[in-house]
Protein backbone atom coordinates (compact mmCIF):
# COMPACT_ATOMS: atom_id res chain seq x y z
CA UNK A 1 -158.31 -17.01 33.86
CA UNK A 2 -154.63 -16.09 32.95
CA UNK A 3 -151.87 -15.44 34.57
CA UNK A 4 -151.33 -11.48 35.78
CA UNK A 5 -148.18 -10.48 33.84
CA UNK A 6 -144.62 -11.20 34.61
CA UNK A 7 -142.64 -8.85 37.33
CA UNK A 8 -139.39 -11.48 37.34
CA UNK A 9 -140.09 -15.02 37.56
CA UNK A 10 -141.29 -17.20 34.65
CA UNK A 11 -142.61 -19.46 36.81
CA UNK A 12 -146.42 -17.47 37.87
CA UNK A 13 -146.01 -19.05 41.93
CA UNK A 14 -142.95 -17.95 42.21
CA UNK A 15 -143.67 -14.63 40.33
CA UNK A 16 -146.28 -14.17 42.67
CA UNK A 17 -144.96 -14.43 45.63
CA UNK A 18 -141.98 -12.21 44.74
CA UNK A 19 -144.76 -9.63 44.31
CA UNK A 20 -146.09 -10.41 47.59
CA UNK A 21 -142.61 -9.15 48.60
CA UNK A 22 -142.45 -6.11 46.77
CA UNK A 23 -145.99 -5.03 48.15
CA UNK A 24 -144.43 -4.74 51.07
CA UNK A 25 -142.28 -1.58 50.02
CA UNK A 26 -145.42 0.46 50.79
CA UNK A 27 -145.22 -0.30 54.46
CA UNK A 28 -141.03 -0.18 54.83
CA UNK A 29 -141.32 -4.17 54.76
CA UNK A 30 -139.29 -4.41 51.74
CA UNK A 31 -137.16 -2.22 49.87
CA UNK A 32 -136.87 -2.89 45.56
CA UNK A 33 -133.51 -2.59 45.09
CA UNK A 34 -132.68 -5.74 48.14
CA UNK A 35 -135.53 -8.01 46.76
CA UNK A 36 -134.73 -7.75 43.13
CA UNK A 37 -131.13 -8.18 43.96
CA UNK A 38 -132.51 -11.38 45.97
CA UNK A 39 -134.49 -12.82 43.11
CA UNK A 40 -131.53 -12.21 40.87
CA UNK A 41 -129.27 -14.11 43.39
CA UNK A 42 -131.79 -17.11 43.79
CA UNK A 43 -130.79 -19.92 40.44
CA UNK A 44 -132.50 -23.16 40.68
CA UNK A 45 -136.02 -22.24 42.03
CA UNK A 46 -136.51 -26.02 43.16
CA UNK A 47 -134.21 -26.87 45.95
CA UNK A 48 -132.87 -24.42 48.34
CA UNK A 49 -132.15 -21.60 46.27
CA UNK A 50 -135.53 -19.60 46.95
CA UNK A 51 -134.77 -20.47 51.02
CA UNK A 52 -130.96 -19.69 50.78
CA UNK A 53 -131.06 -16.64 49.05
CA UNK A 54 -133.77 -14.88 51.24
CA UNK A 55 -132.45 -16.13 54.47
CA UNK A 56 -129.11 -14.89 53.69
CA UNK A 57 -130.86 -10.54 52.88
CA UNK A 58 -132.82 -11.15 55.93
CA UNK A 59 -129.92 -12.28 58.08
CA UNK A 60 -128.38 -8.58 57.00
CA UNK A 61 -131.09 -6.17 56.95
CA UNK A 62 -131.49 -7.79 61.01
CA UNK A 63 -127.71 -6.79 61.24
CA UNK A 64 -128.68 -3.82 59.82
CA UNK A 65 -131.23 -3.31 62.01
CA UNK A 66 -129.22 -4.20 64.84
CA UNK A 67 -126.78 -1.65 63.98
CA UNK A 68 -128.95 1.15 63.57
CA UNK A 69 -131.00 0.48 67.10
CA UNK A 70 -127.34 0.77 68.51
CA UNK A 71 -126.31 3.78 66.76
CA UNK A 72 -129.52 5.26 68.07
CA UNK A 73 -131.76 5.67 64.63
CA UNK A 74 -135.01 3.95 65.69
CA UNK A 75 -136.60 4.78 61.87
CA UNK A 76 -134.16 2.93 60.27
CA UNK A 77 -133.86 0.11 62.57
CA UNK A 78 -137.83 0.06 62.40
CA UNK A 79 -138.07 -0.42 58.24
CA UNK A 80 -134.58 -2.96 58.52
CA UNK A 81 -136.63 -5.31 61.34
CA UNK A 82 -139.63 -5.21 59.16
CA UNK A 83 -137.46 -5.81 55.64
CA UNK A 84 -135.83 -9.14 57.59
CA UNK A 85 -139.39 -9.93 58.76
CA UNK A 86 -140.60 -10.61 55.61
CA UNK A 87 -137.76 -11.68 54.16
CA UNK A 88 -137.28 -14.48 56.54
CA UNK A 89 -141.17 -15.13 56.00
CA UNK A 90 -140.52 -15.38 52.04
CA UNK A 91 -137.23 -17.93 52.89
CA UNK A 92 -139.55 -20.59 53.81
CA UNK A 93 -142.83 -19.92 52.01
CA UNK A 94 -141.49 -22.99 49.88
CA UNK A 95 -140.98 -25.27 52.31
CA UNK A 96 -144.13 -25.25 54.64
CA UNK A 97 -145.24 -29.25 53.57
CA UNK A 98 -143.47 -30.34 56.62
CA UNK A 99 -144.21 -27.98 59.05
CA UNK A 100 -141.57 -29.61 61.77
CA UNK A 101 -138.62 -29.02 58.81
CA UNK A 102 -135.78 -27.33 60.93
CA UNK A 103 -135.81 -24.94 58.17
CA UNK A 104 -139.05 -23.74 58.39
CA UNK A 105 -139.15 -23.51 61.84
CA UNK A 106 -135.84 -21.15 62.09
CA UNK A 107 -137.52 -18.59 59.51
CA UNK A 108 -141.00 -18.62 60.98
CA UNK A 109 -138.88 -17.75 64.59
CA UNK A 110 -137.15 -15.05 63.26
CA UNK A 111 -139.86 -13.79 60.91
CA UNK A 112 -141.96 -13.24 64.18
CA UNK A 113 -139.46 -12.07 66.31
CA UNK A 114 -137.71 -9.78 63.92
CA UNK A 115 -141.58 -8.29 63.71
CA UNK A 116 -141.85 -8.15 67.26
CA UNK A 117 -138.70 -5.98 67.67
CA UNK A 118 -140.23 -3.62 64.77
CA UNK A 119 -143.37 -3.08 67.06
CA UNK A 120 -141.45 -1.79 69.99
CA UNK A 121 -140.23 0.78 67.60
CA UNK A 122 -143.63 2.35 66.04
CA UNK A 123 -144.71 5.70 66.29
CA UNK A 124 -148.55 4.79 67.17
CA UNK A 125 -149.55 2.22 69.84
CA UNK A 126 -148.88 -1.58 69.09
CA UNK A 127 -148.71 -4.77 71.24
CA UNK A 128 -148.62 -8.14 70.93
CA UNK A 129 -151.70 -10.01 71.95
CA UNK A 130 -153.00 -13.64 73.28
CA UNK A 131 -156.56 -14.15 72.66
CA UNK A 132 -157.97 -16.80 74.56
CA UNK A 133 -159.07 -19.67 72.39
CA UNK A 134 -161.01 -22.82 73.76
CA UNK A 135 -157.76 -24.51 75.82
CA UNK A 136 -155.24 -22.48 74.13
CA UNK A 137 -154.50 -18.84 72.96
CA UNK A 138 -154.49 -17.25 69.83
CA UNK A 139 -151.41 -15.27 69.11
CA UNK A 140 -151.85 -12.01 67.28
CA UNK A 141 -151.25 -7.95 67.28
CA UNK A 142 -153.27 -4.75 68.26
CA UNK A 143 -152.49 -1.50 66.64
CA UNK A 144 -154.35 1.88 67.05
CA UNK A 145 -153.60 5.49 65.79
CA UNK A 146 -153.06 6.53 69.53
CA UNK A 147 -153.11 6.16 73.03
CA UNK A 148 -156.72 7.56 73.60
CA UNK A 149 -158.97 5.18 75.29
CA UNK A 150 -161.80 7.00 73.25
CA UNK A 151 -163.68 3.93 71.42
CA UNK A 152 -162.70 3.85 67.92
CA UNK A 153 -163.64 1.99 64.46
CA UNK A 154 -161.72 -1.10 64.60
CA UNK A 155 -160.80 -3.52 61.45
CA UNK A 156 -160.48 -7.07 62.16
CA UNK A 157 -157.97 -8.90 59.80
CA UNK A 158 -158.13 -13.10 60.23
CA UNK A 159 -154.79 -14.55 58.26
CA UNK A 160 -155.21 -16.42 55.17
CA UNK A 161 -154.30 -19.92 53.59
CA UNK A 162 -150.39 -19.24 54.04
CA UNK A 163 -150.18 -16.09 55.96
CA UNK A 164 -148.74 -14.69 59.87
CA UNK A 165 -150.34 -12.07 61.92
CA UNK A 166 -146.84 -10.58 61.29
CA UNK A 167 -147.22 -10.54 57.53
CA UNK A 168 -150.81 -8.70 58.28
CA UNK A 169 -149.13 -5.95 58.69
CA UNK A 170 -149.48 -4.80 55.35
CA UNK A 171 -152.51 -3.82 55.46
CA UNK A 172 -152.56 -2.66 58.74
CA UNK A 173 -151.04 1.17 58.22
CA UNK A 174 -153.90 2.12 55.82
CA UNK A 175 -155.58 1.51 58.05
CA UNK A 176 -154.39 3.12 61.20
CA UNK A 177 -153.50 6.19 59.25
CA UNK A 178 -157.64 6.41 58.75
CA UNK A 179 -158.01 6.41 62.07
CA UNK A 180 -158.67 2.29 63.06
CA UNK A 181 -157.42 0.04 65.17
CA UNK A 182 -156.65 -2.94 63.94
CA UNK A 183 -156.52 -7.07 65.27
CA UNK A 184 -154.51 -9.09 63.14
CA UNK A 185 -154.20 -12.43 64.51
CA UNK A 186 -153.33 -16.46 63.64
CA UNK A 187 -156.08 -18.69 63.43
CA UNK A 188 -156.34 -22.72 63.68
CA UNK A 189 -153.93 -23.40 60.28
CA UNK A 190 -151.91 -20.35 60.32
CA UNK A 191 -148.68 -18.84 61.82
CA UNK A 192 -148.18 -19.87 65.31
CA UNK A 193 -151.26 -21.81 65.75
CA UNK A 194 -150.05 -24.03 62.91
CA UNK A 195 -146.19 -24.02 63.14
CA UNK A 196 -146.10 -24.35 67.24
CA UNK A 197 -149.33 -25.44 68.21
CA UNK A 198 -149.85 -28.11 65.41
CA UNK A 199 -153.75 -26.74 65.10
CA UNK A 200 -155.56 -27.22 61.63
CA UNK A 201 -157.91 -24.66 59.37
CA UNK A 202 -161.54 -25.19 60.26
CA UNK A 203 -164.54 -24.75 58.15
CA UNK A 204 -166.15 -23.22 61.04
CA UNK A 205 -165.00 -20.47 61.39
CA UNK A 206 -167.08 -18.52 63.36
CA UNK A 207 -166.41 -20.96 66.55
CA UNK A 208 -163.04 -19.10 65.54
CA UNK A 209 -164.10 -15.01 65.75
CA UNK A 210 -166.73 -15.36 68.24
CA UNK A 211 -163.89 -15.81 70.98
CA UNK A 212 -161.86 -13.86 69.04
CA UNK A 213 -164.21 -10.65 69.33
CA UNK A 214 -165.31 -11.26 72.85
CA UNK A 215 -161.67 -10.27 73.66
CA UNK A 216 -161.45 -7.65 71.35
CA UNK A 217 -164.81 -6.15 72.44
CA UNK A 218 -163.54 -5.61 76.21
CA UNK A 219 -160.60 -3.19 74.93
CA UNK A 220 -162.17 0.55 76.19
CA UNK A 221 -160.63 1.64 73.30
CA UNK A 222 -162.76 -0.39 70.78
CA UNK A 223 -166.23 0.96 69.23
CA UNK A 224 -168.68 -2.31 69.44
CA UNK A 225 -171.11 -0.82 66.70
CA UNK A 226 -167.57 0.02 64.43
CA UNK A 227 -166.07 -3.49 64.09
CA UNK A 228 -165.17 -4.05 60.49
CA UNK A 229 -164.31 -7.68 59.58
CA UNK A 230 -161.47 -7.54 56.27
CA UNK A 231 -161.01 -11.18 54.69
CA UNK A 232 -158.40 -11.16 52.62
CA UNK A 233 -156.98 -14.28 49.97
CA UNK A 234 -158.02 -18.08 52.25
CA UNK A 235 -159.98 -15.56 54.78
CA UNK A 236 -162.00 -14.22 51.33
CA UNK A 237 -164.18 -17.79 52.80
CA UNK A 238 -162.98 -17.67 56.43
CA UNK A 239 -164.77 -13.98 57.21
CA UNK A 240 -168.34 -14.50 55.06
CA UNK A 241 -168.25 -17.58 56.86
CA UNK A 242 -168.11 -16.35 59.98
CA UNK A 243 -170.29 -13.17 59.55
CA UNK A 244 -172.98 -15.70 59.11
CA UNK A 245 -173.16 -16.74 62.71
CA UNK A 246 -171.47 -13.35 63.91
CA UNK A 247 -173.46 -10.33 63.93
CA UNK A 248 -171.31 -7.62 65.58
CA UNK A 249 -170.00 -7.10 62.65
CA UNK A 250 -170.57 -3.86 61.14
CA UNK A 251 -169.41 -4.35 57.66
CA UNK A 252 -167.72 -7.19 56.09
CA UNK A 253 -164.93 -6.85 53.30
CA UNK A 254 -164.25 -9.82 51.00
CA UNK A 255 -160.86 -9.98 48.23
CA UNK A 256 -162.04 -12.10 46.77
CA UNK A 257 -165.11 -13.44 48.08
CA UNK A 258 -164.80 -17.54 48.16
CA UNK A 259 -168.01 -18.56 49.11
CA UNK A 260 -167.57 -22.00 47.88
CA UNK A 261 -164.24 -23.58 47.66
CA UNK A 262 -165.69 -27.12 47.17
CA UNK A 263 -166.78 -26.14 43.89
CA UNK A 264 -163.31 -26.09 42.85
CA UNK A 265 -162.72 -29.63 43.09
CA UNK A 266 -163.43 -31.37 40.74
CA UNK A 267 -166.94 -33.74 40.55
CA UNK A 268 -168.85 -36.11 39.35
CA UNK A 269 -167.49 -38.59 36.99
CA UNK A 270 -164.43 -35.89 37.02
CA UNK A 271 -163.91 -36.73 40.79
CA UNK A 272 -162.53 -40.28 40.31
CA UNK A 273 -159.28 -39.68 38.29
CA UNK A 274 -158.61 -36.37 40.43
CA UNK A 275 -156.99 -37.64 43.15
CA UNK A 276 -155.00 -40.16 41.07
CA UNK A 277 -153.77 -37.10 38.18
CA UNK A 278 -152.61 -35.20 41.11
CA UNK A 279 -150.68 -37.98 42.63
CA UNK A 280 -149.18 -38.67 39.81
CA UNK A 281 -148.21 -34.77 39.07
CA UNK A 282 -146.96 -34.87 42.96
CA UNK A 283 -144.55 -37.50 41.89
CA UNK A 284 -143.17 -36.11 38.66
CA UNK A 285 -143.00 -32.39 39.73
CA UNK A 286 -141.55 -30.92 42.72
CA UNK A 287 -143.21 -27.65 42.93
CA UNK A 288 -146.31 -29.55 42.40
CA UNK A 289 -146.05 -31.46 45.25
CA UNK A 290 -145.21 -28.92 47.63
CA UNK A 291 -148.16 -27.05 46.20
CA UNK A 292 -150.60 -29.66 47.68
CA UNK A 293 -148.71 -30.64 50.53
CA UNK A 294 -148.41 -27.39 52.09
CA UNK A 295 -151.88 -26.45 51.56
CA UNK A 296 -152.32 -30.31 53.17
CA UNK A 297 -150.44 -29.61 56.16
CA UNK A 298 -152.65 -26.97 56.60
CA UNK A 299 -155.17 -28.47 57.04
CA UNK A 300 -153.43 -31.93 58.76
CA UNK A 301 -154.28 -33.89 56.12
CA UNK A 302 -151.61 -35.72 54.49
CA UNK A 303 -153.76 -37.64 51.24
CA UNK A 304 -155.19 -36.25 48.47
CA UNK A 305 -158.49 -37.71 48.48
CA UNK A 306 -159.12 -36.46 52.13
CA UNK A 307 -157.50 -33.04 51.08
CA UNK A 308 -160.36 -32.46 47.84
CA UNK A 309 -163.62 -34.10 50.81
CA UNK A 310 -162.44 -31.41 53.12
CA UNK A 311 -162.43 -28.95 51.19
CA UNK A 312 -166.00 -29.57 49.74
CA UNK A 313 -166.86 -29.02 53.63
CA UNK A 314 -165.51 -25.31 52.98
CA UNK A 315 -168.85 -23.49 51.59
CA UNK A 316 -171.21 -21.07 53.18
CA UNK A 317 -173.34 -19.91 50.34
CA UNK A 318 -176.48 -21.94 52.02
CA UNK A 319 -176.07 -20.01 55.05
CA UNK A 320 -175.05 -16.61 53.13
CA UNK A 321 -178.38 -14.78 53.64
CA UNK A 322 -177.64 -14.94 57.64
CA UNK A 323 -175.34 -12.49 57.41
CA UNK A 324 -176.30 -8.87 58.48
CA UNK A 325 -173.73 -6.25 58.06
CA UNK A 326 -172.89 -4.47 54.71
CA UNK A 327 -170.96 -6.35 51.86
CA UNK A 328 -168.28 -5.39 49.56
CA UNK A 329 -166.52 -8.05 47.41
CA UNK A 330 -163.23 -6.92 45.63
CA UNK A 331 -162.36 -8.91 42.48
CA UNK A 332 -158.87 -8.12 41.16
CA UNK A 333 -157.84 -8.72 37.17
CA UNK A 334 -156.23 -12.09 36.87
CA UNK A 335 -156.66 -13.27 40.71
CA UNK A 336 -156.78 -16.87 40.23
CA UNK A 337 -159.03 -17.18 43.38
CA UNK A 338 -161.71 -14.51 42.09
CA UNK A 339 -164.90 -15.17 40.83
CA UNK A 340 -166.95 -16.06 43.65
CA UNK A 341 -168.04 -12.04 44.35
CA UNK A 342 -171.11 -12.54 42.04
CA UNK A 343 -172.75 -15.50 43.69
CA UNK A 344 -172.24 -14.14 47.19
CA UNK A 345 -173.92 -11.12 46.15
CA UNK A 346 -176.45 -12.57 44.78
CA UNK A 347 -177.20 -15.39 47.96
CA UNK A 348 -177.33 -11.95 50.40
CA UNK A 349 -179.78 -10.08 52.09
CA UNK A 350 -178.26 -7.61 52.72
CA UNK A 351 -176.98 -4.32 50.94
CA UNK A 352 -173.83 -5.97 48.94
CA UNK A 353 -171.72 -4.19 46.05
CA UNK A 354 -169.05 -6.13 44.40
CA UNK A 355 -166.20 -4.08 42.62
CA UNK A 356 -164.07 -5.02 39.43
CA UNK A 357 -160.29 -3.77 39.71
CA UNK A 358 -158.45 -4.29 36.71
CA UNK A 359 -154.68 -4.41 35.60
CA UNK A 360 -155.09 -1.12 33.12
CA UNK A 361 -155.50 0.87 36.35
CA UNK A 362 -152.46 -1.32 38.00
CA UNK A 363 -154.59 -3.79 39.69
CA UNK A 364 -153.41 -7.15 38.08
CA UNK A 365 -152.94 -10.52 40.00
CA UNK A 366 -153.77 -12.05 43.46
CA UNK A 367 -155.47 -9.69 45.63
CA UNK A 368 -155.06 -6.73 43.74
CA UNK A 369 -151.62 -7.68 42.83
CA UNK A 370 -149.15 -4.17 43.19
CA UNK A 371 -151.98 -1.97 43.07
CA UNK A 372 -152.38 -2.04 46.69
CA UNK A 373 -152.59 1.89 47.14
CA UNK A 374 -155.37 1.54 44.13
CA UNK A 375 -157.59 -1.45 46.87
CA UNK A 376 -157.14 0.70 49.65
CA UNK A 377 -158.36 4.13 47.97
CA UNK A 378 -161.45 2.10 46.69
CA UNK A 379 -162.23 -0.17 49.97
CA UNK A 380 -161.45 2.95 52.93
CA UNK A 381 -164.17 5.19 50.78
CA UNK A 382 -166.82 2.43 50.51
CA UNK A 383 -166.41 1.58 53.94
CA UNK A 384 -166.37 5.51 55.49
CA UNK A 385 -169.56 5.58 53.38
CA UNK A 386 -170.89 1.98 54.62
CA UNK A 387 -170.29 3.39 58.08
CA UNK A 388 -172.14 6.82 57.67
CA UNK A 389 -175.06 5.14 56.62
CA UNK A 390 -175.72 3.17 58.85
CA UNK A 391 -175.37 5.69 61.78
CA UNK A 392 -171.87 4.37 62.79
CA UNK A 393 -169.69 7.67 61.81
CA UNK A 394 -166.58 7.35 61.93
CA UNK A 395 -164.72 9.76 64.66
């Protein structure tokens, strides 16, 4: 599959993530004109230049933030906490192989609680949450549209390989503006229950959501028949996965769908030199290395060969035809994770539509790329429509 086309960078990972930035314009997260000024600023992507440079816009839109909360103008101090939010969250995207580097550890703090200062200043209800997970808690966010305690539709949203509950937020005011709640939250492997609590990604992730919706389900203000489970990038596996075992789940939304991600390491005869060709890479290219390693750390694995068994042990298309609820799998133009919609359609049961996006209508790269308005306006309308059928109107 190629590469979606160029915004800024030649390089297509760091390209990619500067889009992840600009997406974030939509929801006041980001503002063009202070990220391409930051990718202009950045030089030598390998190094400190990508951390640097983002740091230092974050450090002033929190000034900026800080200013405006003093003089008074809560809207601007709101979109300034959530611009140094992300920023700070893009500083050390590049640096999460260790996940103890002092670096890494500064943004992540101030990523979070620049976010947590932009919560007290929204319109609608928000709060952060601790779900209780076996002998810990899972740290995470509840939004609604308002302070009714009338039960409402409610859209679950589980991080993904590299993602916060904070950075969730960009998908959260679509959907609170429909009239959801949503949970965004940090599983084992991501945000704080990687970067404090030192807890790893699990293939099973439904010993995951279970707890996770037990809490959930106790909130008066939460419709049990209206939960929606959204898996998004890494949680494209981690939802189907868990809507296998799950089945309060009243419709389950996969971009992409990864039903399989052992069959993208390599096997057979293939499997042999794999680890070796990647070790080598690792040695002779720095972004390579922190490419693996970070994804390694996720999982707290620290060798190749251990990194390509466990992820063989991520696959649920065997157990696929357990699941219940409704399906839709989104598959963007030029995601380099899509392609698994088809064969999870295909090993359901259940009613399951997948949908092609592609870049001439401005859909083009990971997860739909920039054309986030373009997802939303086709995922809302299937699920409103998944929702009616099934008896569960929406209010």
């Amino acid at each position: 599959m190629t590469d979606p086309a160029k915004v800024f960078f030649r390089d297509p990972s760091y390209d990619g993530q500067f889009t992840r930035t600009l997406n974030a314009a939509v929801v006041h997260a980001a503002d063009l004109g202070e990220a391409f000024a930051t990718a202009r600023g950045v030089g030598k992507l390998s190094g400190g230049g990508w951390y640097d440079a983002w740091s230092a816009t974050a450090d002033r839109a929190r000034v900026a933030a800080d200013s405006a909360l003093a003089a008074g103008d809560r809207v601007s101090a709101r979109h300034a906490f959530l611009r140094a939010s992300e920023y700070f969250r893009q500083a050390y995207f590049f640096i999460r192989s260790d996940v103890d580097d002092p670096r890494l550890q500064t943004a992540y703090r101030d990523h979070v609680e620049a976010f947590a200062e932009a919560v007290k200043l929204l319109e609608h209800p928000a709060e952060a949450v601790r779900i209780p997970y076996e002998d810990t808690t899972l740290h995470g966010y509840f939004f609604a549209p308002h302070a009714s305690s009338t039960p409402r539709p409610t859209v679950v949203l589980p991080c993904g390989y590299d993602s916060t509950a904070e950075s969730g937020w960009l998908d959260v005011p679509a959907a609170v503006d429909r009239g959801y709640n949503v949970l965004v939250f940090d599983g084992p492997g991501q945000g704080e229950t990687l970067y404090v609590q030192h807890r790893y990604l699990r293939h099973d992730f439904e010993n995951v959501l279970t707890p996770v919706l037990d809490w959930l389900l106790d909130r008066p203000e939460v419709d049990p028949a209206k939960v929606v489970l959204v898996g998004r990038s890494f949680a494209g596996y981690l939802a189907p996965r868990a809507a296998t075992a799950e089945h309060r789940i009243a419709a389950l939304v996969c971009d992409p769908a990864q039903p399989d991600l052992g069959a993208r390491v390599p096997s057979g005869p293939a499997a042999l030199a794999a680890a070796p060709v990647v070790r080598v890479q690792m040695r002779r290219n720095a972004d390579r290395a922190e490419f693996f390693r970070a994804r390694m750390a996720a999982h707290g694995i620290d060798s190749v060969r251990e990194y390509f068994a466990e992820l063989r042990r991520f696959t649920m298309l065997a157990d696929a035809s357990r699941i219940t609820c409704p399906a839709l799998m989104v598959e963007s133009e030029h995601d380099f994770t899509a392609g698994g919609g088809p064969a999870l359609r295909e090993a359901l049961t259940t009613k399951a539509q997948v949908v092609q996006l592609t870049a001439a209508e401005g859909v083009d790269g990971h997860c739909a790329g920039l054309g986030q308005q373009v997802w939303t306006g086709t995922v809302y309308p299937w699920l409103h429509r998944t929702l009616a059928r099934s008896g569960r109107l929406l209010d």
